[in-house]
Protein backbone atom coordinates (compact mmCIF):
# COMPACT_ATOMS: atom_id res chain seq x y z
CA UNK A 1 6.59 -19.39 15.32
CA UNK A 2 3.46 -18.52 13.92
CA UNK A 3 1.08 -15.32 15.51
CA UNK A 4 -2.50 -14.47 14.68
CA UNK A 5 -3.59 -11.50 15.10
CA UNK A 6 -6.30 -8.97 14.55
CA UNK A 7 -9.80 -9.81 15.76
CA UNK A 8 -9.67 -13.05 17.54
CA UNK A 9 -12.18 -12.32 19.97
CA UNK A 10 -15.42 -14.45 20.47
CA UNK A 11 -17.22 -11.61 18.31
CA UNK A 12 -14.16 -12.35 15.65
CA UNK A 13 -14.88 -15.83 15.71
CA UNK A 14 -19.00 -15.99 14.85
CA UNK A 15 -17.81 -12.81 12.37
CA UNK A 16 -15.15 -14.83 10.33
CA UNK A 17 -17.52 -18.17 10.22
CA UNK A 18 -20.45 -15.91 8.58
CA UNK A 19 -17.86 -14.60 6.39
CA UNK A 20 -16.53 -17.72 5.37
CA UNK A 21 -20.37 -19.45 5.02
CA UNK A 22 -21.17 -16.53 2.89
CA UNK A 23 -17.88 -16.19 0.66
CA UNK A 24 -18.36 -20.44 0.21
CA UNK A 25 -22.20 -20.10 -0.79
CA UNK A 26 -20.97 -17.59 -3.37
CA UNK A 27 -17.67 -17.50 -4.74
CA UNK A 28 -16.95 -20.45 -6.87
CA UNK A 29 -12.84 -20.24 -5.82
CA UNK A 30 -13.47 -20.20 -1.83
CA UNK A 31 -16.21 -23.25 -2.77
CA UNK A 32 -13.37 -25.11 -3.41
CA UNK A 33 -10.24 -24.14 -1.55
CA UNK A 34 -12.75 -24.40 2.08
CA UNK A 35 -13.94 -28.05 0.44
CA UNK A 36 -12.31 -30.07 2.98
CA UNK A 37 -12.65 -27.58 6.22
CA UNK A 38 -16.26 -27.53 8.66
CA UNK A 39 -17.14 -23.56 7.99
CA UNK A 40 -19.11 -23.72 10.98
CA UNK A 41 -16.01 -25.07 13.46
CA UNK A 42 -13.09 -22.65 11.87
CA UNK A 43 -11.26 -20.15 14.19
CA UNK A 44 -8.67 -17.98 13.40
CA UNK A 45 -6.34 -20.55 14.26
CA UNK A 46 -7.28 -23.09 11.85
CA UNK A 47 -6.47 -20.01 9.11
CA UNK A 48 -3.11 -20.61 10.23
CA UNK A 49 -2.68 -23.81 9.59
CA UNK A 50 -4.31 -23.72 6.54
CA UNK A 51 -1.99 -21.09 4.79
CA UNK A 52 -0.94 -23.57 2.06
CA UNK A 53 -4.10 -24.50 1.03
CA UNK A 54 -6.59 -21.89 1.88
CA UNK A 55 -4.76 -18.71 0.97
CA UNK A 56 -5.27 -16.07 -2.32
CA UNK A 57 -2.61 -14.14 -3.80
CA UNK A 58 -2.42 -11.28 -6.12
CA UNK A 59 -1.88 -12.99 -9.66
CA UNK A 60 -5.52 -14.74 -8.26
CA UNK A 61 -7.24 -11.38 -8.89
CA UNK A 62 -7.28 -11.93 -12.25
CA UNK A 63 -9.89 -14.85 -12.15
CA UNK A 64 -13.09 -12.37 -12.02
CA UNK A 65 -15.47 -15.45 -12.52
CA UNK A 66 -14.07 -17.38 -9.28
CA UNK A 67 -12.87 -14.75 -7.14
CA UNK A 68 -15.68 -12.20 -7.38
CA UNK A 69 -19.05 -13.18 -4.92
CA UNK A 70 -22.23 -14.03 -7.56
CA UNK A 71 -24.11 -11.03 -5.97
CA UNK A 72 -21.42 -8.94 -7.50
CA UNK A 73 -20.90 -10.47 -10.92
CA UNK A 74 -24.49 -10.64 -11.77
CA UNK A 75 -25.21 -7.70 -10.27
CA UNK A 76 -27.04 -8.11 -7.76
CA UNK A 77 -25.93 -5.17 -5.93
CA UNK A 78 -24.55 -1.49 -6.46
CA UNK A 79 -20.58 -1.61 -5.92
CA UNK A 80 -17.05 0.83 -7.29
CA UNK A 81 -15.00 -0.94 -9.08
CA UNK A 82 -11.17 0.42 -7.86
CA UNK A 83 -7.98 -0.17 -9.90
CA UNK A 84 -4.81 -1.39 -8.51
CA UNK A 85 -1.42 -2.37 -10.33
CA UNK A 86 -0.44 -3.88 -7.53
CA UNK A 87 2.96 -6.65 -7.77
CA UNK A 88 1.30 -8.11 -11.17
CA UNK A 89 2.78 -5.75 -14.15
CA UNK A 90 -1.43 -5.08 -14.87
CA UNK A 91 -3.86 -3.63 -13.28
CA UNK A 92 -6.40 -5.60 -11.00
CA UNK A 93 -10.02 -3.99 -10.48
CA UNK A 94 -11.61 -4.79 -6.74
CA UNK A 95 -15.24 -4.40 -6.49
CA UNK A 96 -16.13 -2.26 -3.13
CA UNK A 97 -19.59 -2.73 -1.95
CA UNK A 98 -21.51 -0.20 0.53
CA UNK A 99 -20.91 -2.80 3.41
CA UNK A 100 -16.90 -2.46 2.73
CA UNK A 101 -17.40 1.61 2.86
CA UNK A 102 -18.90 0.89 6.69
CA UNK A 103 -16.09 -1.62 7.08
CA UNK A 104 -13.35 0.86 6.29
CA UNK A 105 -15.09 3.31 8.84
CA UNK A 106 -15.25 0.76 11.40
CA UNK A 107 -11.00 0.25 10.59
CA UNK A 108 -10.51 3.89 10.69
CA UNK A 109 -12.85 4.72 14.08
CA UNK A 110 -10.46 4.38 16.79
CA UNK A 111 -7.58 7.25 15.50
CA UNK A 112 -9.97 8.78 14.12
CA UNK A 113 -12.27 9.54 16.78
CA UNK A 114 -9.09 10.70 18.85
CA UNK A 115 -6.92 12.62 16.19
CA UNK A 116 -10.02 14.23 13.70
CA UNK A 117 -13.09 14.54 15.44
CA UNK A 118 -12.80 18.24 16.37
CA UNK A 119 -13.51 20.22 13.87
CA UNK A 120 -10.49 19.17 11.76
CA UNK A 121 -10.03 20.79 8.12
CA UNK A 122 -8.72 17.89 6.19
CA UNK A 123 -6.33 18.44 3.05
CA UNK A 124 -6.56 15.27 0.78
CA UNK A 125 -3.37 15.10 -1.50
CA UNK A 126 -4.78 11.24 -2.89
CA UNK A 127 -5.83 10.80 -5.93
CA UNK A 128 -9.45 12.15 -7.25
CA UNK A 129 -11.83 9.31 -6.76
CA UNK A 130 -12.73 6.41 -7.19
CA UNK A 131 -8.88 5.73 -6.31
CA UNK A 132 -8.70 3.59 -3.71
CA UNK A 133 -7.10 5.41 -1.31
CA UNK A 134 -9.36 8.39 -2.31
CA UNK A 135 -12.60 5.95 -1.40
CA UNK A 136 -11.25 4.69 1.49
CA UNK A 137 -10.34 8.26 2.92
CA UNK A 138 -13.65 9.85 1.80
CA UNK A 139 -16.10 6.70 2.42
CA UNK A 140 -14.45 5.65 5.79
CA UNK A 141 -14.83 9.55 7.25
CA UNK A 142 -18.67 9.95 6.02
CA UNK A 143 -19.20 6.15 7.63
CA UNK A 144 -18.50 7.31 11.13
CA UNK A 145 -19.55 11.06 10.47
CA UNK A 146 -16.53 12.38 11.69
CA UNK A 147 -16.83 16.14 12.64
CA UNK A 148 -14.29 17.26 10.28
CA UNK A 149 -14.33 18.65 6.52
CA UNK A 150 -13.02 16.88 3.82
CA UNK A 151 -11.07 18.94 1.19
CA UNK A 152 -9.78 17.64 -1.98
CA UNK A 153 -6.86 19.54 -3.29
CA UNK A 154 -5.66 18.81 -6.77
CA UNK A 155 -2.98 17.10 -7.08
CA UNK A 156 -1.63 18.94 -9.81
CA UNK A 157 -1.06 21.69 -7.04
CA UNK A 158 1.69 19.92 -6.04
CA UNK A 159 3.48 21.04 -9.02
CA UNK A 160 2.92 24.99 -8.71
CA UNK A 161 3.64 26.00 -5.03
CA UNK A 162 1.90 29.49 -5.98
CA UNK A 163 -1.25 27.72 -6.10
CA UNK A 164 -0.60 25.08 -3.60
CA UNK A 165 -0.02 27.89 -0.92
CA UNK A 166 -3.33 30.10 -1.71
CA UNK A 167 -5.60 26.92 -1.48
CA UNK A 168 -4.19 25.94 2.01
CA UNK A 169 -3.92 29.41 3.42
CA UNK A 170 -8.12 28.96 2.03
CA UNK A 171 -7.92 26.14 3.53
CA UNK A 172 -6.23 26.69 6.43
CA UNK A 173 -5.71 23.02 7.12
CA UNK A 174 -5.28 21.24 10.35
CA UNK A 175 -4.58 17.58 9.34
CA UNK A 176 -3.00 16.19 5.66
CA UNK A 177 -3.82 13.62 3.87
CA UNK A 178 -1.27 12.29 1.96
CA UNK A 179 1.53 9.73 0.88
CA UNK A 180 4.96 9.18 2.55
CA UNK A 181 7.59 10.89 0.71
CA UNK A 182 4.64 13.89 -0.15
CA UNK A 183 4.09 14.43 3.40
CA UNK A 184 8.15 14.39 3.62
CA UNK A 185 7.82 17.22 0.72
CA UNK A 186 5.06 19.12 1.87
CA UNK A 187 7.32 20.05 4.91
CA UNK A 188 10.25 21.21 2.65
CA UNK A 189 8.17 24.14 1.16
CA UNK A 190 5.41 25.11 3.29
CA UNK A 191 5.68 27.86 5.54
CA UNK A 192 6.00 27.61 9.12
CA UNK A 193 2.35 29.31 10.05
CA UNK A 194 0.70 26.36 7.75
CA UNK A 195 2.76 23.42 9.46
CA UNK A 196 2.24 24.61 12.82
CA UNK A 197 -1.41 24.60 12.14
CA UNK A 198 -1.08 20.89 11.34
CA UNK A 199 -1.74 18.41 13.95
CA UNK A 200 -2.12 15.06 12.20
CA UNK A 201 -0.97 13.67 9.18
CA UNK A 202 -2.50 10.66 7.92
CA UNK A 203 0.01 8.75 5.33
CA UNK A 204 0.25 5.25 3.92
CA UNK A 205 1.33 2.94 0.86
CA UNK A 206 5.31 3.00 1.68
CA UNK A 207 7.25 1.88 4.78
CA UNK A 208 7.52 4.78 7.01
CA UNK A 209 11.09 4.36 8.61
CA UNK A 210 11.72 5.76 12.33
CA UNK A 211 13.81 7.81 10.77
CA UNK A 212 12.09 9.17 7.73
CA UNK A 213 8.92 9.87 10.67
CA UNK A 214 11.14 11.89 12.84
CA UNK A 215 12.52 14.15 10.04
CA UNK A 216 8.48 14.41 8.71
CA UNK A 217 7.62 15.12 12.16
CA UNK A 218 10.72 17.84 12.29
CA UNK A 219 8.98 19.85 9.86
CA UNK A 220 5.74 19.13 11.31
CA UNK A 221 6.36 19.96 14.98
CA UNK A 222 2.70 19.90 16.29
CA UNK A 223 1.96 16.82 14.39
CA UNK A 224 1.38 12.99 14.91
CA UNK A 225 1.23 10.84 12.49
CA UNK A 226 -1.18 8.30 11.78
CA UNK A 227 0.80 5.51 10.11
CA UNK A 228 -1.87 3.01 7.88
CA UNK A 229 -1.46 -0.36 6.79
CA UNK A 230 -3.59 -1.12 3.35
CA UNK A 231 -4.22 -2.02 0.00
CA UNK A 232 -7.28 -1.83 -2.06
CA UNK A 233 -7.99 -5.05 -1.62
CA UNK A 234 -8.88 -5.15 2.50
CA UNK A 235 -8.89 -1.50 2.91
CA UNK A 236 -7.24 -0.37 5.70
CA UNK A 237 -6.30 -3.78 7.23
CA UNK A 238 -4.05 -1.76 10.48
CA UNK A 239 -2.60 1.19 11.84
CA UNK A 240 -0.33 2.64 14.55
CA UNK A 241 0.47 6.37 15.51
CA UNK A 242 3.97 7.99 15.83
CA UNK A 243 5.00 10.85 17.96
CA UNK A 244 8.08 12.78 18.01
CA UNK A 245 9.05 10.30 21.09
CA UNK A 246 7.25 6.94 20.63
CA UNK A 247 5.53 4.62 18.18
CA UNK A 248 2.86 2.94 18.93
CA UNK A 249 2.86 -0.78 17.43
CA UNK A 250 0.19 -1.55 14.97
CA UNK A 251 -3.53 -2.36 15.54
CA UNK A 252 -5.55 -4.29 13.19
CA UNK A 253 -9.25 -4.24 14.57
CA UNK A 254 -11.54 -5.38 11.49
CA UNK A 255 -9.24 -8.21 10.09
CA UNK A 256 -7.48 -11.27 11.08
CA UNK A 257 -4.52 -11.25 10.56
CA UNK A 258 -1.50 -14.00 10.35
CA UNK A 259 2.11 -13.91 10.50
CA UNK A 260 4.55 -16.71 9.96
CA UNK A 261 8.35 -17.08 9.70
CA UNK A 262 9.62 -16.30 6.21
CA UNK A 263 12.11 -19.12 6.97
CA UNK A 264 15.36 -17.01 5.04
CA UNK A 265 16.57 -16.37 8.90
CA UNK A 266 15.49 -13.26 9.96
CA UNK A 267 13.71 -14.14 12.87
CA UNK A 268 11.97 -10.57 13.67
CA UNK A 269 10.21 -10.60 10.37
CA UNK A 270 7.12 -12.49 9.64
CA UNK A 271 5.18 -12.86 6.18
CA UNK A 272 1.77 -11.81 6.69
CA UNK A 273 -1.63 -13.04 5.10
CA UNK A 274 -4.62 -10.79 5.20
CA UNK A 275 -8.41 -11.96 6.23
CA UNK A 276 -11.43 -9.76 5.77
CA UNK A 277 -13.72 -10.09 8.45
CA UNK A 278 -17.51 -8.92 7.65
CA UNK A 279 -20.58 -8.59 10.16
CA UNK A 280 -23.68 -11.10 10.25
CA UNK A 281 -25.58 -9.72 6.86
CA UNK A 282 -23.14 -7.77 5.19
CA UNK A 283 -21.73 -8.54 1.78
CA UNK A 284 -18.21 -7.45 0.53
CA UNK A 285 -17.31 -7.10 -3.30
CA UNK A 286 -13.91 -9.51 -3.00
CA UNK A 287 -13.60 -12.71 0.14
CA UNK A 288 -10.28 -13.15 1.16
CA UNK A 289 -8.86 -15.19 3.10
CA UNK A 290 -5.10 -15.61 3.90
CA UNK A 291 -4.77 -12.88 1.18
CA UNK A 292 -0.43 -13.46 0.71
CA UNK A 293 0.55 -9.84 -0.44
CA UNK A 294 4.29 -10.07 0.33
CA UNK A 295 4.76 -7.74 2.74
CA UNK A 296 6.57 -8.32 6.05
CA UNK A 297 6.37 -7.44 9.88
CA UNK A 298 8.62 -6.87 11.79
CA UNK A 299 8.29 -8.23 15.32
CA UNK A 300 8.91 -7.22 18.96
CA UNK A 301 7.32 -8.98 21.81
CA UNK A 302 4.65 -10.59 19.97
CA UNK A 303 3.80 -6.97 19.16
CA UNK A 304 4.03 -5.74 15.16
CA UNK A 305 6.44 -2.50 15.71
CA UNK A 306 6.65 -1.80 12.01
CA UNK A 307 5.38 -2.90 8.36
CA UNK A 308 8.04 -3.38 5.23
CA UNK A 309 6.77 -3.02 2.20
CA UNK A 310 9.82 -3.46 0.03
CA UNK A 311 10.27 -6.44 -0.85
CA UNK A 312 11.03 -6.70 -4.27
CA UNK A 313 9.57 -3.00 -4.58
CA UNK A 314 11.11 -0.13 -4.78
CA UNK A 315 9.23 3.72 -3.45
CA UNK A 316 9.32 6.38 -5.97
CA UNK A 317 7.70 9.13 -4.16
CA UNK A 318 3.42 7.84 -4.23
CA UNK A 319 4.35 4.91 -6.29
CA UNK A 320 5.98 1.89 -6.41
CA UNK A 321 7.78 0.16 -9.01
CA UNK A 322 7.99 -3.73 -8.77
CA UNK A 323 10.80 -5.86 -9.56
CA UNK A 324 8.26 -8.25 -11.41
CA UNK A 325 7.14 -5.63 -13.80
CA UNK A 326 10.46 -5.02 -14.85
CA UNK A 327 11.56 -8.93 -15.37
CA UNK A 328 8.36 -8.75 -17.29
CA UNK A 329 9.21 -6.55 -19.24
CA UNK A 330 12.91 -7.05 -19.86
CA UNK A 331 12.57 -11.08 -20.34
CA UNK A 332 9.91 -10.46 -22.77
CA UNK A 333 11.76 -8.35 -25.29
CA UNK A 334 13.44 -10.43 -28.28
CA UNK A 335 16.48 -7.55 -27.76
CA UNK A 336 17.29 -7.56 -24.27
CA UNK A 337 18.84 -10.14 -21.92
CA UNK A 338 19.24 -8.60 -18.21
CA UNK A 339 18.63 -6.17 -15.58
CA UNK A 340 19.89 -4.08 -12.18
CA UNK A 341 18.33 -1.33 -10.88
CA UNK A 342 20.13 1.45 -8.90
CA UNK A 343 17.80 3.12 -6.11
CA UNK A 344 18.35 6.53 -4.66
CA UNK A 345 16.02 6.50 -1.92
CA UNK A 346 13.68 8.90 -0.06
CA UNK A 347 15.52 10.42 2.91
CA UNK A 348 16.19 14.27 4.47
CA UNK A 349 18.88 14.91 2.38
CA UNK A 350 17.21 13.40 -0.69
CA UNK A 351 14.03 14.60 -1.20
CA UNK A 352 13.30 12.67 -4.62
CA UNK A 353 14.18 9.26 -4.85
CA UNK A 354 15.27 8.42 -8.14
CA UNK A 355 15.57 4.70 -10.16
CA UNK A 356 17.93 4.01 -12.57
CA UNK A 357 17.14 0.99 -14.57
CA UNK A 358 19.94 -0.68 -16.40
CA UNK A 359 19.33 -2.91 -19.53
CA UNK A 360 21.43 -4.89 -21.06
CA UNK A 361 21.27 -6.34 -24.70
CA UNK A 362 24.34 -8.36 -26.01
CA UNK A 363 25.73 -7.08 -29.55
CA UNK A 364 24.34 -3.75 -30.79
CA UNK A 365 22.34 -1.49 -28.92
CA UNK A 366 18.25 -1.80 -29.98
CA UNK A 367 17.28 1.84 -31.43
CA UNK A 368 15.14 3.70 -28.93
CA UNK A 369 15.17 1.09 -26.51
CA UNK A 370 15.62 3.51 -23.57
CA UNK A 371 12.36 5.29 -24.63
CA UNK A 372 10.47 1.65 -25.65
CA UNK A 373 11.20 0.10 -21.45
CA UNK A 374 10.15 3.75 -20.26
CA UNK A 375 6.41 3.30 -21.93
CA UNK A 376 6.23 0.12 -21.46
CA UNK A 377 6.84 0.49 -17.26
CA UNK A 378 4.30 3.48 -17.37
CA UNK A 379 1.80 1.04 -19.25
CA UNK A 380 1.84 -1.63 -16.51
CA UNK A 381 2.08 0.89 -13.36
CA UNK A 382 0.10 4.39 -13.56
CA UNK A 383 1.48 5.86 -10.54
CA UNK A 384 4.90 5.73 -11.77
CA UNK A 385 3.99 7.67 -14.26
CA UNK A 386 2.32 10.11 -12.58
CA UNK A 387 4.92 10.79 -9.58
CA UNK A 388 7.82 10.99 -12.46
CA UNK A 389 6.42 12.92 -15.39
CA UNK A 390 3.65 14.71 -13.85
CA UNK A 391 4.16 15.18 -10.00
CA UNK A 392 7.89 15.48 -10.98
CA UNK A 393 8.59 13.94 -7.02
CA UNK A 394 10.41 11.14 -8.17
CA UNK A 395 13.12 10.52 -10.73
CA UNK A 396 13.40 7.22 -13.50
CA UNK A 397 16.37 6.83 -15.54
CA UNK A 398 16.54 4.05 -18.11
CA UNK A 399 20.40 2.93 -19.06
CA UNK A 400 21.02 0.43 -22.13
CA UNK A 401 24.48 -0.72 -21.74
CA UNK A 402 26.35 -4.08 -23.44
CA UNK A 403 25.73 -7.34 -20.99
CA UNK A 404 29.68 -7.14 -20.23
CA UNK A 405 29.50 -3.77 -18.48
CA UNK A 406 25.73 -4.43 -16.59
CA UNK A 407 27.46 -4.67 -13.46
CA UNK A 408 30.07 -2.38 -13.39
CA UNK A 409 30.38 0.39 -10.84
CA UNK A 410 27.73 -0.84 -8.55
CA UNK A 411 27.06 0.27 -5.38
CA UNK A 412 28.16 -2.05 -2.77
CA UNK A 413 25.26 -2.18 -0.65
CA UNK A 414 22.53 -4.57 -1.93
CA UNK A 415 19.17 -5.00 -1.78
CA UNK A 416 17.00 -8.25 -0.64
CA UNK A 417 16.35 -9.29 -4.03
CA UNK A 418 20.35 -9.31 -4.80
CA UNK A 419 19.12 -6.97 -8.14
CA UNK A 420 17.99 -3.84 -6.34
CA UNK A 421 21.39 -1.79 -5.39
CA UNK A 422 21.12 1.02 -3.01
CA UNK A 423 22.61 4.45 -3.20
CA UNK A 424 23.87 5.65 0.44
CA UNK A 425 21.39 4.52 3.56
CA UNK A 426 17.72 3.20 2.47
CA UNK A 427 15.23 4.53 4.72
């Protein structure tokens, strides 16, 4: 069964066919994967159907010259360029035009007129811009001039609670704006008079388990939290808000949005494929249409309940680090033949998920090797780097052991990928 999503009205369906006109007059790659389809017939529907051929996924980043609008290349207009690692073992960079910044606003409106429009005193634990998460936060707040204030604490804070507890008693913060497993954290060592104050906290970038939400919300007990849905490359594409009691299931209001079975038997959980949806005369920095990032939803009465974003991904704290990186890595060294990796994830009784990475070579042991796969992860994916070595939230081990004993003393529960084993219950 196959669901679509998102914004499917009448007002949806004249917005996607100027999008689509637009992204065809002026991106060589949608020029030729809408070749065959009439632009000024398609509905949401027809994206559906055409998830084979008309589709984008992230390795398609890469091909500036046909992906990027001509507007954009030449340029014809002012835009950020954001940086993303992504699932490719590189960075990507995603142009972000002023239209996207009103976009993001427009994806953001609905919680936040309801949850930050009173006067709130925002603490910002993302990244200093132009991260995108940082932009997003920022650019989407300013868009619908939310009556709230913005502040950006350093992240380094996070590393000396002395100075993390005299900026927010400063502060004296009513919302947080953070990741997962730092919102999880934040709770640990604040004092109850600051997280009593707080009455939202906005998260994203990692699956947010019920369970992992009601011990945040534990240590938060005034709090919602506002659950998003995004990447850099459609923003903020949906969101849903959990109490202490219910969840809301997820609303995606500024893109349309497919799901389809993932045909390995699990029913409840549908691949989804991401379309940006833009207003008669506005111009984004990157079309996309059927964008396949490889997450999955998870269904209940035609309703998405929750988003998992673990497949072949693991969370360590802010940042995650990608199965494919790692084959990249080990397959491409002369000296090494094979990998597992042991996960010690996020949960109330462990506060810093930790990888261990176990290489394998076959005769004698490569000098330094542990040291060489370390730097060479932290080249292709920044935020590792930063939660483990500066952040200190999450832990990475690299083991080089003989091929014969890579799989020894596993643990017994194993991941989807059938490489990932999992220390005690994943949330």
């Amino acid at each position: 069964m196959t669901l679509v999503i998102g914004k499917t009205d009448d007002a949806g369906v004249r917005d996607l066919r100027y999008t689509v006109r637009k992204a065809v007059e002026t991106t060589a790659f949608w020029r030729e994967k809408f070749s065959e389809v009439d632009v000024e017939a398609i509905t949401p529907r027809d994206l559906a159907e055409l998830t084979d051929r008309v589709s984008i996924k992230p390795h398609d980043l890469y091909r500036i010259r046909e992906i990027w609008p001509d507007y954009v290349r030449e340029p014809g207009l002012f835009h950020t360029v954001m940086r993303t690692s992504g699932t490719t073992g590189k960075p990507k960079r995603i142009p972000y035009t002023r239209d996207d910044r009103m976009r993001t606003g427009r994806q953001i409106e609905a919680w936040v007129r309801k949850h930050l429009d009173k006067g709130d005193r925002i603490a910002s634990f993302f990244p200093p811009l132009p991260s995108s998460s940082g932009m997003f936060a920022y650019g989407g707040l300013e868009a619908v001039n939310s009556r709230s204030a913005y502040y950006q604490v350093p992240v380094r804070y996070l590393l000396d609670r002395e100075m993390l507890l005299k900026e927010l008693k400063d502060i004296q913060p009513t919302a947080l704006f953070c990741l997962t497993a730092t919102a999880y954290n934040l709770g640990l060592i604040l004092p109850e008079s600051i997280r009593n104050d707080i009455q939202t906290i906005v998260v994203g970038g990692e699956t947010l388990t019920p369970e992992l939400a009601k011990a945040t919300l534990e240590l938060f007990p005034n709090a919602v939290i506002i659950d998003n849905f995004g990447s850099t490359e459609d923003a903020i594409t949906g969101y849903r808000v959990v109490t202490r009691k219910t969840s809301s299931p997820f609303e995606f209001t500024e893109s349309i949005v497919v799901l389809k079975d993932t045909k390995d038997g699990y029913d409840q959980y549908k691949r989804i494929y991401i379309t940006k949806v833009m207003r008669e005369g506005e111009l984004t920095g990157l079309p996309l249409f059927n964008y396949d990032i490889g997450d999955l939803a998870r269904i209940e009465r035609g309703r998405v309940r929750n988003i998992i974003r673990l497949k072949d991904v693991i969370s360590l704290a802010g940042a995650k680090l990608h199965i494919d990186q790692v084959m990249e890595i080990v397959y491409n060294h002369p000296d090494l033949l094979d990998f597992v990796i042991i996960y010690h994830p996020l949960s109330p009784q462990n506060p810093k998920p930790k990888a261990v990475i176990r290489v394998a070579y076959r005769d004698k042991k490569p000098a330094g090797i542990e040291d060489e796969v370390r730097e060479l992860i932290y080249e292709a994916n920044n935020p590792v780097r930063y939660e483990v070595e500066e952040s200190r939230q999450a832990e990475l081990v690299i083991e080089a052991v003989p091929i014969d004993k890579l799989r020894a003393d596993l643990p017994k529960r194993l991941g989807k990928t059938k490489r990932i084993y999992i220390v005690g219950r994943d949330l």
